[in-house]
N, C-alpha and C. Protein backbone atom coordinates (compact mmCIF):
# COMPACT_ATOMS: atom_id res chain seq x y z
N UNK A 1 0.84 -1.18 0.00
CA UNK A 1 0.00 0.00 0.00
C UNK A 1 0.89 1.24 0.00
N UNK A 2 0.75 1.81 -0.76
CA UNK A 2 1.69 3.35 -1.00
C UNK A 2 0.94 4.58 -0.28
N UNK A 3 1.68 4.76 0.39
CA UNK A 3 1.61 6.15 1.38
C UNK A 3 1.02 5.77 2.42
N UNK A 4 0.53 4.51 3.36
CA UNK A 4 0.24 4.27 4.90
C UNK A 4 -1.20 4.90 4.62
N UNK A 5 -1.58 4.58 6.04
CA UNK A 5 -2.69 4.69 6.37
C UNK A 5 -3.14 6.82 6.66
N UNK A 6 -1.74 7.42 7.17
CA UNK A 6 -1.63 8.98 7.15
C UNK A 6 -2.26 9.36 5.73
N UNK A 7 -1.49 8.54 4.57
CA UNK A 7 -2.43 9.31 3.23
C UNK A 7 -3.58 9.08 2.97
N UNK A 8 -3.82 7.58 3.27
CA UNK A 8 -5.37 7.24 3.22
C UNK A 8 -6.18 8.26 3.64
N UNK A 9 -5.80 8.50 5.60
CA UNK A 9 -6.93 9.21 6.31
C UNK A 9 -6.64 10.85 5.25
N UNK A 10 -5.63 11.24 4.97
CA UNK A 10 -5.47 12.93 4.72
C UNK A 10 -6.16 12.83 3.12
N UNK A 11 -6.46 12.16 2.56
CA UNK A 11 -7.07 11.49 1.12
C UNK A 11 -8.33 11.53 0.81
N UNK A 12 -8.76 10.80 2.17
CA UNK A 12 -10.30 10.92 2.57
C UNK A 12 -10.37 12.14 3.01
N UNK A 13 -9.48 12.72 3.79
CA UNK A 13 -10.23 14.23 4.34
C UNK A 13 -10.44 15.72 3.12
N UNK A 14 -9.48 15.26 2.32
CA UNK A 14 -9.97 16.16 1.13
C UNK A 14 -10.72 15.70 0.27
N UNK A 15 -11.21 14.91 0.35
CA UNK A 15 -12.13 14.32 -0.52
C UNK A 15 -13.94 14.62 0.16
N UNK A 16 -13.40 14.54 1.48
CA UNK A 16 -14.90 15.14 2.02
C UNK A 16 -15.05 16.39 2.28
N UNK A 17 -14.08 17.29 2.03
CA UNK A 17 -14.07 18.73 2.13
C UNK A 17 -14.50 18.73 0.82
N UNK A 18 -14.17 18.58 -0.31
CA UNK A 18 -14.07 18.66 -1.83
C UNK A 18 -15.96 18.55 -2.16
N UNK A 19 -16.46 17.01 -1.04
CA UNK A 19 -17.78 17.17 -1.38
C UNK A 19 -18.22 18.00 -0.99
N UNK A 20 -17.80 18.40 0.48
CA UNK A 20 -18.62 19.67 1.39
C UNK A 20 -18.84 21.15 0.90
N UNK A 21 -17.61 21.51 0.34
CA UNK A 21 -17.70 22.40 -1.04
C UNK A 21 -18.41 22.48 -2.24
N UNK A 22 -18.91 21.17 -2.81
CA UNK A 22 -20.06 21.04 -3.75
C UNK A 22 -21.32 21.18 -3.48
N UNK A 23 -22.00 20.72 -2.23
CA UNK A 23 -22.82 20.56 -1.71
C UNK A 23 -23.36 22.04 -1.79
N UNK A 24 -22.42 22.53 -0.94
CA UNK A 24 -22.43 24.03 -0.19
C UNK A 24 -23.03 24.79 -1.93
N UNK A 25 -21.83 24.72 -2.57
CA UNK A 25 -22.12 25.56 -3.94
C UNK A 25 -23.31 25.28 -4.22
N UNK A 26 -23.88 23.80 -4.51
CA UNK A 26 -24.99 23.74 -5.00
C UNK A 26 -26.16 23.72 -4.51
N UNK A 27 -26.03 23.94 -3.25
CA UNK A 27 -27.52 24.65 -1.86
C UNK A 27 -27.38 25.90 -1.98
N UNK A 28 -26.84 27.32 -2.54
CA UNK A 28 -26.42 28.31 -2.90
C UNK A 28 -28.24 29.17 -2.73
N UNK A 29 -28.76 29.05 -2.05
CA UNK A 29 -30.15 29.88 -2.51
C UNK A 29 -30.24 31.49 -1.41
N UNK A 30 -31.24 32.00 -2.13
CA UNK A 30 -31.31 33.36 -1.83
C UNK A 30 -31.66 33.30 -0.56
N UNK A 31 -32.44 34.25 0.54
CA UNK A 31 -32.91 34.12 1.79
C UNK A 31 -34.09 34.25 1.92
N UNK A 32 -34.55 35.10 0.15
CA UNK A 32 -35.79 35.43 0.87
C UNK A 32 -36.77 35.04 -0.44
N UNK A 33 -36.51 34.17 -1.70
CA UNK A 33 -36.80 33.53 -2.24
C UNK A 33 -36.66 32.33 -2.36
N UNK A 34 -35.94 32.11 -1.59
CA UNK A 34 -35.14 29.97 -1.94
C UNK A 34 -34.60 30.04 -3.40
N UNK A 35 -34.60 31.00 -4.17
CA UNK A 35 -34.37 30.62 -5.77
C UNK A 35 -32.95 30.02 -5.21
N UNK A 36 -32.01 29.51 -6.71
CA UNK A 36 -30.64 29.96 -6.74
C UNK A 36 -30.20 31.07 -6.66
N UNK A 37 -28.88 30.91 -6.34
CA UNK A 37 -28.07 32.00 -6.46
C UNK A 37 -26.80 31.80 -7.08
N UNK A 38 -26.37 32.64 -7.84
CA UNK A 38 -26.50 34.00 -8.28
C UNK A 38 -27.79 33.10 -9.80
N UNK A 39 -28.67 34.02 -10.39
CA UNK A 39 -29.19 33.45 -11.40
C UNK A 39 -29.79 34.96 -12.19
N UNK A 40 -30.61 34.04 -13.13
CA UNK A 40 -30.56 35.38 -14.14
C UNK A 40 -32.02 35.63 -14.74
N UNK A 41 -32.46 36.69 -14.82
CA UNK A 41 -33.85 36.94 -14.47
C UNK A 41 -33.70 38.59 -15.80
N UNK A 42 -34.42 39.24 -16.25
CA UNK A 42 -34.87 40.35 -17.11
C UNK A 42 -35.54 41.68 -16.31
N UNK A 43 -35.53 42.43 -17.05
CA UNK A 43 -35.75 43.78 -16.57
C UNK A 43 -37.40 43.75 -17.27
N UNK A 44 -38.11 43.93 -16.69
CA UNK A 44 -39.67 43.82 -17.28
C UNK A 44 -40.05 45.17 -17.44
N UNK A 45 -39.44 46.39 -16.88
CA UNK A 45 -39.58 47.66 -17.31
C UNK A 45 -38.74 48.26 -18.42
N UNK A 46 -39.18 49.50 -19.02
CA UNK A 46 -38.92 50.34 -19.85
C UNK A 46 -37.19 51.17 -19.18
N UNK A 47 -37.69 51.39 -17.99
CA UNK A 47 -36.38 51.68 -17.10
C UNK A 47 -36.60 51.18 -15.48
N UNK A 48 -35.62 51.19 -15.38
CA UNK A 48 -34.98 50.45 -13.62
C UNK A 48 -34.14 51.29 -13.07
N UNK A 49 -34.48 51.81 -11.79
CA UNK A 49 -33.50 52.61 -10.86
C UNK A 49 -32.80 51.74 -10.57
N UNK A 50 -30.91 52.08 -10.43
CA UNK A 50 -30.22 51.20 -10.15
C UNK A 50 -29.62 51.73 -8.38
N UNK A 51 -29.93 51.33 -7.42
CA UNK A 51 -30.04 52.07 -6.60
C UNK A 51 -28.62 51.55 -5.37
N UNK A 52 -27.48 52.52 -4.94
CA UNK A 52 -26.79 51.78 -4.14
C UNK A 52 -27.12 51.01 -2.74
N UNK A 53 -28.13 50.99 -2.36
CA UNK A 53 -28.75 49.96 -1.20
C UNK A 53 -30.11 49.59 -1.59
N UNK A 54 -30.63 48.68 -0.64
CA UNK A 54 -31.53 48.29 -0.98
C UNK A 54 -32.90 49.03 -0.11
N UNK A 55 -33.08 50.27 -0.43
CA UNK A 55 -34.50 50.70 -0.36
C UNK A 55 -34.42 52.05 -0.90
N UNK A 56 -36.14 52.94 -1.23
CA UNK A 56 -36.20 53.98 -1.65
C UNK A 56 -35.05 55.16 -1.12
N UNK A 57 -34.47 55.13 0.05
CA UNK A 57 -33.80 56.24 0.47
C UNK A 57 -32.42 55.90 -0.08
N UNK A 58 -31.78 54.79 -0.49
CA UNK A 58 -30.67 54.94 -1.49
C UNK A 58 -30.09 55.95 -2.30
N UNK A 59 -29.04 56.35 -2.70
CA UNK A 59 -29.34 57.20 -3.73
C UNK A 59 -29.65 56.33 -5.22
N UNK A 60 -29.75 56.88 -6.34
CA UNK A 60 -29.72 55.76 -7.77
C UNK A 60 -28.40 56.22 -8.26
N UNK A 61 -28.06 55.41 -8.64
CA UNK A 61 -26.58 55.53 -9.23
C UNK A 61 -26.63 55.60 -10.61
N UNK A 62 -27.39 54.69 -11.36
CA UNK A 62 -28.09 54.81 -12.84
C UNK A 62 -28.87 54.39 -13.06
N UNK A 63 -29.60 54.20 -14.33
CA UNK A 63 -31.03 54.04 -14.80
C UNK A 63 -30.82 52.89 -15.65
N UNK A 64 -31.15 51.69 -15.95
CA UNK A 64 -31.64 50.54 -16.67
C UNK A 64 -32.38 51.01 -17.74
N UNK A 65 -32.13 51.23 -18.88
CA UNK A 65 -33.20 51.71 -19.86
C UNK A 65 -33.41 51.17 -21.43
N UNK A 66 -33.23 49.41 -20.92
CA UNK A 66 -33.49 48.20 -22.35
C UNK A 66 -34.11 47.37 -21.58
N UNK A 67 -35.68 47.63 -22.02
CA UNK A 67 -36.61 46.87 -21.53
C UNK A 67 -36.01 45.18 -22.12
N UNK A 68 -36.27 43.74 -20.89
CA UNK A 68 -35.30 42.62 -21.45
C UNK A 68 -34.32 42.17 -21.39
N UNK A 69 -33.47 43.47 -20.82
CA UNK A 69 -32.00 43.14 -20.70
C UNK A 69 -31.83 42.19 -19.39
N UNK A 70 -31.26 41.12 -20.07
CA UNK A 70 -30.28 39.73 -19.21
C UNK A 70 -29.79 40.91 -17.82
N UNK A 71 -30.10 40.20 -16.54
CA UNK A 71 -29.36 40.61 -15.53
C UNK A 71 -29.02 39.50 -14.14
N UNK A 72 -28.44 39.44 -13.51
CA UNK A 72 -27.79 38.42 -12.89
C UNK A 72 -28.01 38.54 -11.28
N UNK A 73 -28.66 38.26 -10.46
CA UNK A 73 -29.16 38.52 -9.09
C UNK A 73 -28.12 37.86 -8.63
N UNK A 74 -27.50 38.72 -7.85
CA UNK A 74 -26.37 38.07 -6.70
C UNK A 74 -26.23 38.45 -5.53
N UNK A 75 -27.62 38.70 -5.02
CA UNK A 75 -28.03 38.76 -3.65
C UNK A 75 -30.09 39.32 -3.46
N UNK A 76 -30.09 39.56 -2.35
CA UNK A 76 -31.75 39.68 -2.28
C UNK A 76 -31.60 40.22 -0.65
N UNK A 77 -32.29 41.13 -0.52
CA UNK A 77 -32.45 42.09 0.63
C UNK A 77 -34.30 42.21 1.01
N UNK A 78 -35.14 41.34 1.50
CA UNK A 78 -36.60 41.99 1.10
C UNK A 78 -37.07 42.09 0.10
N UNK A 79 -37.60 42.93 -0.57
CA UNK A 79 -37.98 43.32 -1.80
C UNK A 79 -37.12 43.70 -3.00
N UNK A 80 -36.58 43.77 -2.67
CA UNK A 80 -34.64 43.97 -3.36
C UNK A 80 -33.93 43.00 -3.71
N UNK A 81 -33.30 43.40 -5.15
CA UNK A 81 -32.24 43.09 -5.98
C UNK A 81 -31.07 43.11 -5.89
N UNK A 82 -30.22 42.55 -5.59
CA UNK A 82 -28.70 43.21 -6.20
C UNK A 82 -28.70 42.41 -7.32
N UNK A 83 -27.93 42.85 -8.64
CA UNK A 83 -27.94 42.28 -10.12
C UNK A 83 -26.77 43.41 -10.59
N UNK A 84 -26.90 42.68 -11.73
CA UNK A 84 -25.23 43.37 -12.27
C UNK A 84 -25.69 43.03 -13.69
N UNK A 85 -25.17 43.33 -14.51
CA UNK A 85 -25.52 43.45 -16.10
C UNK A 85 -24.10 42.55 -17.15
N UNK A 86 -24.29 42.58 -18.13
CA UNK A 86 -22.69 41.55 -18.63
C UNK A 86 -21.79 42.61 -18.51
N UNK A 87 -21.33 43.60 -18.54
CA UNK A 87 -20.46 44.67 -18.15
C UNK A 87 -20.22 44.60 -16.58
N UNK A 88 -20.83 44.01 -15.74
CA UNK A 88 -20.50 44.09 -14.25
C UNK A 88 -20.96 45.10 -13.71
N UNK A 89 -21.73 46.09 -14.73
CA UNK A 89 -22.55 47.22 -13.50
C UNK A 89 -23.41 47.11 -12.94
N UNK A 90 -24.16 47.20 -11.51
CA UNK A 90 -25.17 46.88 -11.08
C UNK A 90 -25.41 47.66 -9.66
N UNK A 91 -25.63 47.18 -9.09
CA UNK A 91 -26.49 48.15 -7.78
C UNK A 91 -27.91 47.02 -7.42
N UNK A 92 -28.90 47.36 -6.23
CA UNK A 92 -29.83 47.12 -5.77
C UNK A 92 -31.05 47.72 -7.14
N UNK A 93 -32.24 46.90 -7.38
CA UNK A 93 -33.32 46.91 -8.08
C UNK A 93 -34.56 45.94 -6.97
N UNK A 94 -35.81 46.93 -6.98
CA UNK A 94 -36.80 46.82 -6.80
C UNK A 94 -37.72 45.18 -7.52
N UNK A 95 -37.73 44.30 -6.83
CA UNK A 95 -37.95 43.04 -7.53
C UNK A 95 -39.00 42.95 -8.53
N UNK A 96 -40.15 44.37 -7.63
CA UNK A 96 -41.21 43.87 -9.59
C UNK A 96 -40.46 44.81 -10.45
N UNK A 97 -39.30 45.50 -10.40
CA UNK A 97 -38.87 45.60 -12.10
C UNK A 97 -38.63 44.19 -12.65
N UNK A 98 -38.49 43.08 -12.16
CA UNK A 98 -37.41 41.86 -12.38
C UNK A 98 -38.79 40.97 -13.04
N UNK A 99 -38.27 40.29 -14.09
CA UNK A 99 -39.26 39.22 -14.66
C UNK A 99 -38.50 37.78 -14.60
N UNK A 100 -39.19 36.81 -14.07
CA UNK A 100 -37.77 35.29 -14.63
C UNK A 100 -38.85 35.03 -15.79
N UNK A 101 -39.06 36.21 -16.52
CA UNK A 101 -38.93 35.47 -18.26
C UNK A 101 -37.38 35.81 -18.90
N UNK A 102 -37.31 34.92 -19.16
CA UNK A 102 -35.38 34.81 -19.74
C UNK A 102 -35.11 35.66 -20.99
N UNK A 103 -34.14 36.26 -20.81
CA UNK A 103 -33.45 36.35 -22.13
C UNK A 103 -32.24 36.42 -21.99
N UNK A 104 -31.82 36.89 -23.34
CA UNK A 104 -29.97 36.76 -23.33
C UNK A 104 -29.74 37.90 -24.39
N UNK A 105 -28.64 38.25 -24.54
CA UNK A 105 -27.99 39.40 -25.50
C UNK A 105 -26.65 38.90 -26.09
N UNK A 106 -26.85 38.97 -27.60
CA UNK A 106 -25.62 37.88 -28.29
C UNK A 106 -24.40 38.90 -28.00
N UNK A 107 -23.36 38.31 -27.90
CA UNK A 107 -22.19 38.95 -27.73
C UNK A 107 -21.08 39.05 -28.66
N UNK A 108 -21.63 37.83 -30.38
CA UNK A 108 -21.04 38.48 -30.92
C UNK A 108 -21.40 38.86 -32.11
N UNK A 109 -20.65 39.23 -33.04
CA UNK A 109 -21.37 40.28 -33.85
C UNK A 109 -21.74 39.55 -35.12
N UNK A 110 -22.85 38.92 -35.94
CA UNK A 110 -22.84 38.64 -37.01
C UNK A 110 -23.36 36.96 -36.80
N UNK A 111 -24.07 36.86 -35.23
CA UNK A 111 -23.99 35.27 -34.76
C UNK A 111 -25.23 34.96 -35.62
N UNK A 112 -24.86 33.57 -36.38
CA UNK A 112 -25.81 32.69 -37.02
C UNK A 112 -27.23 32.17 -36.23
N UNK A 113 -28.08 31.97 -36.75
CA UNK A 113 -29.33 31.57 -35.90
C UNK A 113 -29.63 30.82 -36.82
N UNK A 114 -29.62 28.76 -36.66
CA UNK A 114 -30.04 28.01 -37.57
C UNK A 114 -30.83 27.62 -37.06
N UNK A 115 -31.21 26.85 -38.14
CA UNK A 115 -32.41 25.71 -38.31
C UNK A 115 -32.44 24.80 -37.05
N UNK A 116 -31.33 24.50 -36.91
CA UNK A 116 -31.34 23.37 -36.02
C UNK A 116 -29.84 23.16 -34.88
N UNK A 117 -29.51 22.84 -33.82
CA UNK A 117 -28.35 22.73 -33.12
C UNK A 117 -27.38 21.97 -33.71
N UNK A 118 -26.78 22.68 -34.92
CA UNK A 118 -26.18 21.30 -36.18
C UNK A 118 -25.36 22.92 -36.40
N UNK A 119 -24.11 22.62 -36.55
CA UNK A 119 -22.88 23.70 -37.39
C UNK A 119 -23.15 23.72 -38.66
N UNK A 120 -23.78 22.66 -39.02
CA UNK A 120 -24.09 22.15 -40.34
C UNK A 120 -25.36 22.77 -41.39
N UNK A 121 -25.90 23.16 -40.30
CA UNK A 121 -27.44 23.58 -40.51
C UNK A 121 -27.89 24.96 -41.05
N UNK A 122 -28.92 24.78 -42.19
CA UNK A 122 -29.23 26.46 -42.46
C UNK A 122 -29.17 27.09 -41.62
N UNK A 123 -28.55 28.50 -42.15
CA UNK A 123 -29.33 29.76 -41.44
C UNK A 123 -30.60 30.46 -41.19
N UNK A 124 -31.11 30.59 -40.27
CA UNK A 124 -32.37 31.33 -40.47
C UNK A 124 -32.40 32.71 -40.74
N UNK A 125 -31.50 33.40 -39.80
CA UNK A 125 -30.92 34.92 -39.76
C UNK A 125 -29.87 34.92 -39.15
N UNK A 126 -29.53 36.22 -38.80
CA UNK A 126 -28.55 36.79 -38.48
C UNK A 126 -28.34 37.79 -37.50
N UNK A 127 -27.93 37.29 -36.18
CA UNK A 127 -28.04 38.39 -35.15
C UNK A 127 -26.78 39.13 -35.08
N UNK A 128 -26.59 40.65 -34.52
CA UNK A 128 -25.90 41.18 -34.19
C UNK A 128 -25.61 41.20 -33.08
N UNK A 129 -24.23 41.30 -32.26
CA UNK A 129 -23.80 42.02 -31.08
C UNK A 129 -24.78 43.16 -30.61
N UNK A 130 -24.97 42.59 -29.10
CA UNK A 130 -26.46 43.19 -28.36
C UNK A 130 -27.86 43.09 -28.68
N UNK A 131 -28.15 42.57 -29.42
CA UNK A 131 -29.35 42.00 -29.53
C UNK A 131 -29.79 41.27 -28.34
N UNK A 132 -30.74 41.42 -27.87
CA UNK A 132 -31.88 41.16 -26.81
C UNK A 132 -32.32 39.93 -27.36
N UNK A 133 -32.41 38.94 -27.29
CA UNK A 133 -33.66 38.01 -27.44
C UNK A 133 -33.91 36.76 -26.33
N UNK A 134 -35.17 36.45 -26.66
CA UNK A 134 -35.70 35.70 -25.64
C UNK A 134 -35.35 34.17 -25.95
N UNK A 135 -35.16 33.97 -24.57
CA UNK A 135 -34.10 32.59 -24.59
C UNK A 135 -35.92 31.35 -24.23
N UNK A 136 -35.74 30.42 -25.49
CA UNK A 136 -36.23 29.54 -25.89
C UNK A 136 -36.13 27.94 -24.61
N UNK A 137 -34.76 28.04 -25.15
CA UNK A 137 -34.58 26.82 -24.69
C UNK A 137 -33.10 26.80 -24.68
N UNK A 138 -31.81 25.58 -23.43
CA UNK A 138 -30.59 25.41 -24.01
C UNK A 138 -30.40 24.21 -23.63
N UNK A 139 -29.61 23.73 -24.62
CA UNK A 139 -29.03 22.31 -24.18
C UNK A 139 -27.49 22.36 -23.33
N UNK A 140 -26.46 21.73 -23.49
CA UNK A 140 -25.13 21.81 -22.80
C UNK A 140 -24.36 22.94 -24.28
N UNK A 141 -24.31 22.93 -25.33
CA UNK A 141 -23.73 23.98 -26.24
C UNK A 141 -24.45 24.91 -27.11
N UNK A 142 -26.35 24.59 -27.21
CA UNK A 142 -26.95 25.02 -28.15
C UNK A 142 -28.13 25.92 -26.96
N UNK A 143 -28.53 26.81 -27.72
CA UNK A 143 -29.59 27.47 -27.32
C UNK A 143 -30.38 27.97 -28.47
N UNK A 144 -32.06 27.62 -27.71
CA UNK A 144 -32.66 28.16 -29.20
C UNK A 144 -33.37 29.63 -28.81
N UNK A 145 -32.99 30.83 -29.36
CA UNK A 145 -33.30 32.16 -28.84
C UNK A 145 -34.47 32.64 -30.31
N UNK A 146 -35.37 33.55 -30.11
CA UNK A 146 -35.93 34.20 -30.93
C UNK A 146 -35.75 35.61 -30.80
N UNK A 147 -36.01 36.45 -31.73
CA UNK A 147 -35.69 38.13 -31.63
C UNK A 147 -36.49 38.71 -32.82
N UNK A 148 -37.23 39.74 -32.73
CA UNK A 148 -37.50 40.33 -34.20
C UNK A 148 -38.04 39.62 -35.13
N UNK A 149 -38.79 38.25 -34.76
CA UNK A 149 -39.71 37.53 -35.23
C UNK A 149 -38.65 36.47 -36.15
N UNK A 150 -37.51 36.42 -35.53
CA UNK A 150 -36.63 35.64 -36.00
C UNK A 150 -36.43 34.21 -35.00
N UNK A 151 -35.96 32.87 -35.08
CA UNK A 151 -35.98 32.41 -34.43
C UNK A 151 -34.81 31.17 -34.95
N UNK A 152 -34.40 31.03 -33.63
CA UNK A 152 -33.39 29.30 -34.33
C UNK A 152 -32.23 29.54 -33.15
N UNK A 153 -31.16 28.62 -33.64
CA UNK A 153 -30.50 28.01 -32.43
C UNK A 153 -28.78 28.72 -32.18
N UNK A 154 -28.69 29.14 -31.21
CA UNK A 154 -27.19 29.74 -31.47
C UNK A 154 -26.01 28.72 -30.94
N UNK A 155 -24.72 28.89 -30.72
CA UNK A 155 -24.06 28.31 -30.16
C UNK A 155 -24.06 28.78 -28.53
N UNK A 156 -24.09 28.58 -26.73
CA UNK A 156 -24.40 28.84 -25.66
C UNK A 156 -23.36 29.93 -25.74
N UNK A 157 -22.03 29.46 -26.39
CA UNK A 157 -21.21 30.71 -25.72
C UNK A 157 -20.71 31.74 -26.70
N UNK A 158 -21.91 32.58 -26.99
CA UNK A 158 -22.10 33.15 -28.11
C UNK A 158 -23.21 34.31 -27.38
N UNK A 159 -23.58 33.51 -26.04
CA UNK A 159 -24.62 34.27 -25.26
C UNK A 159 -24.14 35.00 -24.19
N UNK A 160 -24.75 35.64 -23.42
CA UNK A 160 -24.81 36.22 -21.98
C UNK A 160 -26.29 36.66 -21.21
N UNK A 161 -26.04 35.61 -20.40
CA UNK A 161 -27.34 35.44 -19.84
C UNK A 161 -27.92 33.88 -19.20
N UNK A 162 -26.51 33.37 -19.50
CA UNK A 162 -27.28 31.77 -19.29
C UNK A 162 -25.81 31.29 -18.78
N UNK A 163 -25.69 30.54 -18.11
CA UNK A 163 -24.81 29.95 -17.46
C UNK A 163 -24.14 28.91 -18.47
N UNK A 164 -23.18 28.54 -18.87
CA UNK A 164 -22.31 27.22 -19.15
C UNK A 164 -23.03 26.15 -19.13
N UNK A 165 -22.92 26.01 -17.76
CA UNK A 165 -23.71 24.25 -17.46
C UNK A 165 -24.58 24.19 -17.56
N UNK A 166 -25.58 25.89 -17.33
CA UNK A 166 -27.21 25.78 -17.37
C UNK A 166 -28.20 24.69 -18.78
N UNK A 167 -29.02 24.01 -17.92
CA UNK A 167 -30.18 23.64 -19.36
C UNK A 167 -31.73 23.94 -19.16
N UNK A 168 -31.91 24.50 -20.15
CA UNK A 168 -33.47 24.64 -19.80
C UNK A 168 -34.14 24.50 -20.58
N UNK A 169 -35.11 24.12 -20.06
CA UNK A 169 -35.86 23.16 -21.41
C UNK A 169 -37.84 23.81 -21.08
């Protein structure tokens, strides 16, 4: 047996820290929703006060003003938001600005939207960098988004707004 019974036990002990760390990550929920955390939810208004704490006496730091836009909750105070945008700006938001109807905003410029989750596959259209659209569905590399009465499947990391590992169906 190579390395005694000392490596065994020190072997096992990172190995149950290693789970205790997964666990932990993946019980990750808010306090005052149970959702996950951090996750990603839309702006259902026209504009959103972006406010540095979480209530009316805050000051606003800036204004949210793309009804749709992908935003990322990484905390919850009461009635309150903290969220951040794909640029990393964010502040506290008022939760009914917040919709969990999904979307995403392509990130790059000229991204294909096919027929089908195939490299292979017609095009339907053609999205640009920042485009808004509403996230359909994703598998582990494909997502099927619509926009502008356009619709079909992009590649996941082509998006912002959806996690890597995320699937939703």
């Amino acid at each position: 047996m190579t390395g005694g019974p000392k490596f065994l036990s020190l072997a096992m002990g990172l190995c149950l820290l290693c789970m205790t760390a997964l666990a932990a990550a993946a019980a990750e929920r808010g306090p005052v929703t149970n959702l996950p955390m951090p996750r990603f939810v839309s702006l259902k208004a026209e504009e959103g006060n972006v406010r540095r704490g979480p209530s009316l006496s805050h000051r606003i730091d800036w204004v949210f003003t793309r009804r749709n836009m992908p935003l990322e909750v990484t905390a919850e105070y009461g009635h309150w938001r903290r969220v951040r945008d794909r640029d990393g700006v964010g502040g506290w938001v008022h939760y009914s600005l917040l919709s969990g109807v999904r979307h995403v905003i392509v990130e790059q410029d000229l991204t294909p939207m096919l027929v089908k989750p195939d490299p292979e596959s017609p095009v339907n259209a053609m999205a640009e960098s920042g485009v808004i659209a509403r996230l359909d569905s994703c598998g582990l590399d494909w997502c099927r988004i619509s926009a502008d009465g356009a619709r079909g499947w992009v590649e996941k990391r082509r998006l912002w707004g959806i996690r890597p590992d995320e699937i939703k169906e």
